[in-house]
Protein backbone atom coordinates (compact mmCIF):
# COMPACT_ATOMS: atom_id res chain seq x y z
CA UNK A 1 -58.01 86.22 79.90
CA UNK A 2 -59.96 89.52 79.96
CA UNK A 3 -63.83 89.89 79.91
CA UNK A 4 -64.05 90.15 76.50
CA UNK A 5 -61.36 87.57 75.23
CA UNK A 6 -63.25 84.69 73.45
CA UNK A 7 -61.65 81.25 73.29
CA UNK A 8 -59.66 80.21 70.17
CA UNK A 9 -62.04 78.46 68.19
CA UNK A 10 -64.80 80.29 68.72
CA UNK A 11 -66.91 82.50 66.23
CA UNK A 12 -70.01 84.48 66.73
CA UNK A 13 -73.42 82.55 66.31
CA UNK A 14 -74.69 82.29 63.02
CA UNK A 15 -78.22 82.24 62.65
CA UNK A 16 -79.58 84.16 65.66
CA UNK A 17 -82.93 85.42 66.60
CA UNK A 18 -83.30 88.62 68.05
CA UNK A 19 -83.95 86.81 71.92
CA UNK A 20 -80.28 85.54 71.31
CA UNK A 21 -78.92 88.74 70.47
CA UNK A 22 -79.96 90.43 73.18
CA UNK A 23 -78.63 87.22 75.32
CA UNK A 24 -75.07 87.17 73.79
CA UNK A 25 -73.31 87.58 72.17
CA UNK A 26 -73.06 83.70 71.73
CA UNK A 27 -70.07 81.91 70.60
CA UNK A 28 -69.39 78.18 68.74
CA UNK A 29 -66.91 75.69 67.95
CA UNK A 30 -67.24 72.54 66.12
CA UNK A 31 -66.35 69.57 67.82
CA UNK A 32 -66.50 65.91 67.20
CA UNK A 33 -70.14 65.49 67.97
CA UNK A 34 -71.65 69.12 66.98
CA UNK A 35 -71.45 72.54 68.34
CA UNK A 36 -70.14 74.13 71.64
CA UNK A 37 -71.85 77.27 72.80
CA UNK A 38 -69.81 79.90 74.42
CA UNK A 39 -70.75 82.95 76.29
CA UNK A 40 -68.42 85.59 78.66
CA UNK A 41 -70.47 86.34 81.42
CA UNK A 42 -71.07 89.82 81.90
CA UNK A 43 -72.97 91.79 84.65
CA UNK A 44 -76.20 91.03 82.78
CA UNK A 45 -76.08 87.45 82.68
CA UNK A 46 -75.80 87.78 87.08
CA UNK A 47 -78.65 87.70 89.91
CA UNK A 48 -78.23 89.93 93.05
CA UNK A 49 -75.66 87.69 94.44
CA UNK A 50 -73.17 87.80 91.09
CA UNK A 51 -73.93 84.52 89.67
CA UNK A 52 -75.06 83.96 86.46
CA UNK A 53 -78.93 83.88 86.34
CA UNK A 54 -80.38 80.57 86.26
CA UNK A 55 -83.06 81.81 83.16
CA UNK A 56 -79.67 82.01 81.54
CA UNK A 57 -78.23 78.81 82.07
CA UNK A 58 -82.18 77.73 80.75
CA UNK A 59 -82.01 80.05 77.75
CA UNK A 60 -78.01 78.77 76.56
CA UNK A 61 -79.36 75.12 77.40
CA UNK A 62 -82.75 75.40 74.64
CA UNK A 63 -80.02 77.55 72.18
CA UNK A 64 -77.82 75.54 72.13
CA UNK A 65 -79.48 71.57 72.40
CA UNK A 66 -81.99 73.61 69.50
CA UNK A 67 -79.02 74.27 67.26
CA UNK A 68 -76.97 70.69 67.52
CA UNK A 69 -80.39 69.19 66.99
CA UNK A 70 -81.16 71.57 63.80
CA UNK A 71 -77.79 71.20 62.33
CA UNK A 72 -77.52 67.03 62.63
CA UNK A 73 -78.96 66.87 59.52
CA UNK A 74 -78.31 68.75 56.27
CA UNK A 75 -80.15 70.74 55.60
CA UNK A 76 -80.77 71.51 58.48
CA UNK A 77 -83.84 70.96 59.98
CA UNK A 78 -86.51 72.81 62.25
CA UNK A 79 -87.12 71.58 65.83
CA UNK A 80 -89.47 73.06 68.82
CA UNK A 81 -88.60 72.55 72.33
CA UNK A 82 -91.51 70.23 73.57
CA UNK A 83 -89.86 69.65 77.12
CA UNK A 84 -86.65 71.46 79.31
CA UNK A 85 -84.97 70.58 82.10
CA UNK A 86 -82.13 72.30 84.22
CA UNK A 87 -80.27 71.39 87.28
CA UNK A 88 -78.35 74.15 88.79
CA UNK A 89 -75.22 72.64 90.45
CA UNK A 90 -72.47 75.36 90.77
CA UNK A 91 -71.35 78.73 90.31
CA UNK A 92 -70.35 81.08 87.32
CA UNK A 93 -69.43 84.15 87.59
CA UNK A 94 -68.67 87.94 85.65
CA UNK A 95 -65.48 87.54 83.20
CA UNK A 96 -65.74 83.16 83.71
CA UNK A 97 -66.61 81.65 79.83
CA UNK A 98 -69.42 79.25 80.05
CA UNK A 99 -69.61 76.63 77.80
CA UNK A 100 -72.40 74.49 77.32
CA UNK A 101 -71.40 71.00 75.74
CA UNK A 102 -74.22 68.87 74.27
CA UNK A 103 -74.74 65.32 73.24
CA UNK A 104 -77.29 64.14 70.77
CA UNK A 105 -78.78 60.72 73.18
CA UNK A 106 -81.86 59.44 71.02
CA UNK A 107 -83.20 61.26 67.32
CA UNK A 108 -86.26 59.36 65.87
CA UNK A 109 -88.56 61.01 63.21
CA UNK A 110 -90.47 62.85 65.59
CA UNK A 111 -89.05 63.54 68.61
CA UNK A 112 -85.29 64.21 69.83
CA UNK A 113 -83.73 63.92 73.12
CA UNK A 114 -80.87 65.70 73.72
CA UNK A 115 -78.74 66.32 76.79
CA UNK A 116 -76.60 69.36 77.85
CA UNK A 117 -73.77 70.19 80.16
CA UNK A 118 -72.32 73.65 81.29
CA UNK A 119 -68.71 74.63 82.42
CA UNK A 120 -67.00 77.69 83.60
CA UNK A 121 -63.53 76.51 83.09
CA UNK A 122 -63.41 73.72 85.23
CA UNK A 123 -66.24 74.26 87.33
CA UNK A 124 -68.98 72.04 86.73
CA UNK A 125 -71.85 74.66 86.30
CA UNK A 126 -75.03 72.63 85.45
CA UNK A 127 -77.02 69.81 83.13
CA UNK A 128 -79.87 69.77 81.36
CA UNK A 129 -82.01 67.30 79.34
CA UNK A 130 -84.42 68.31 76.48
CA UNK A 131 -86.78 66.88 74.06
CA UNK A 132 -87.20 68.96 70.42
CA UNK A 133 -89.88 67.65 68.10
CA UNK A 134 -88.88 67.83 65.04
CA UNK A 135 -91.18 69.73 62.43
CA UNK A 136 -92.56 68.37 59.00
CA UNK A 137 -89.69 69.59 55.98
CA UNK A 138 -91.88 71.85 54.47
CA UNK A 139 -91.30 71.68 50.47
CA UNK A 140 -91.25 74.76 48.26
CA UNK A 141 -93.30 75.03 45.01
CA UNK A 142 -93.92 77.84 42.68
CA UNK A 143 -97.32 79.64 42.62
């Protein structure tokens, strides 16, 4: 698979911010439980050594836990990251396709916890564990 083959599956991220953008381009897929990120690592996802950056693997971990918890509920809903975690435990490298799969563990009215693991094909990359708190639906009326 070259660098820039993506994954059957996968389609561009919908609903980006402009951080994001200049991240990606990001990938998902639908799965059973939500949404899998993707994202081809390229020489500006690396540190010195020609690994992907851990502030990477932190930045795909709050996109993508932030977007499963946003679209569990329709409409979807708006979320803040009120606490990250990341545990760097292997290697990913230019041209690999990291995938970050995440798992919905706890949603209450306020807060959400969410958990998130990363893969470079088989390589177990990374976890991480995050809490979103969930914002007030704001409802429209006409002035």
């Amino acid at each position: 698979m070259s660098e820039r083959e993506v994954p059957t599956g996968f389609e561009n991220l919908y609903r980006e911010s402009n951080y994001v953008q200049l991240l990606g381009p990001l990938y998902h897929k639908r799965d059973g439980t939500g949404h899998i990120i993707g994202l081809r690592i390229a020489e500006k996802h690396c540190n010195t050594r020609g690994d992907v950056h851990g502030g990477v693997l932190s930045s795909i971990a709050d996109t993508a836990m932030g977007y499963n918890v946003a679209f569990s509920e329709e409409p979807p809903t708006s979320a803040v990251t009120a606490s990250l975690t990341v545990d760097y435990l292997g290697r990913a490298a230019v041209g690999d396709w990291l995938e970050a799969h995440v798992n919905i563990e706890k949603k209450g009215k306020r807060l959400t916890f969410v958990t998130c693991t990363f893969y470079a094909g088989e390589t177990y990359v990374g976890r991480a564990s995050g809490v979103f708190h969930m914002l007030q639906k704001r409802v429209q009326t006409s002035i």
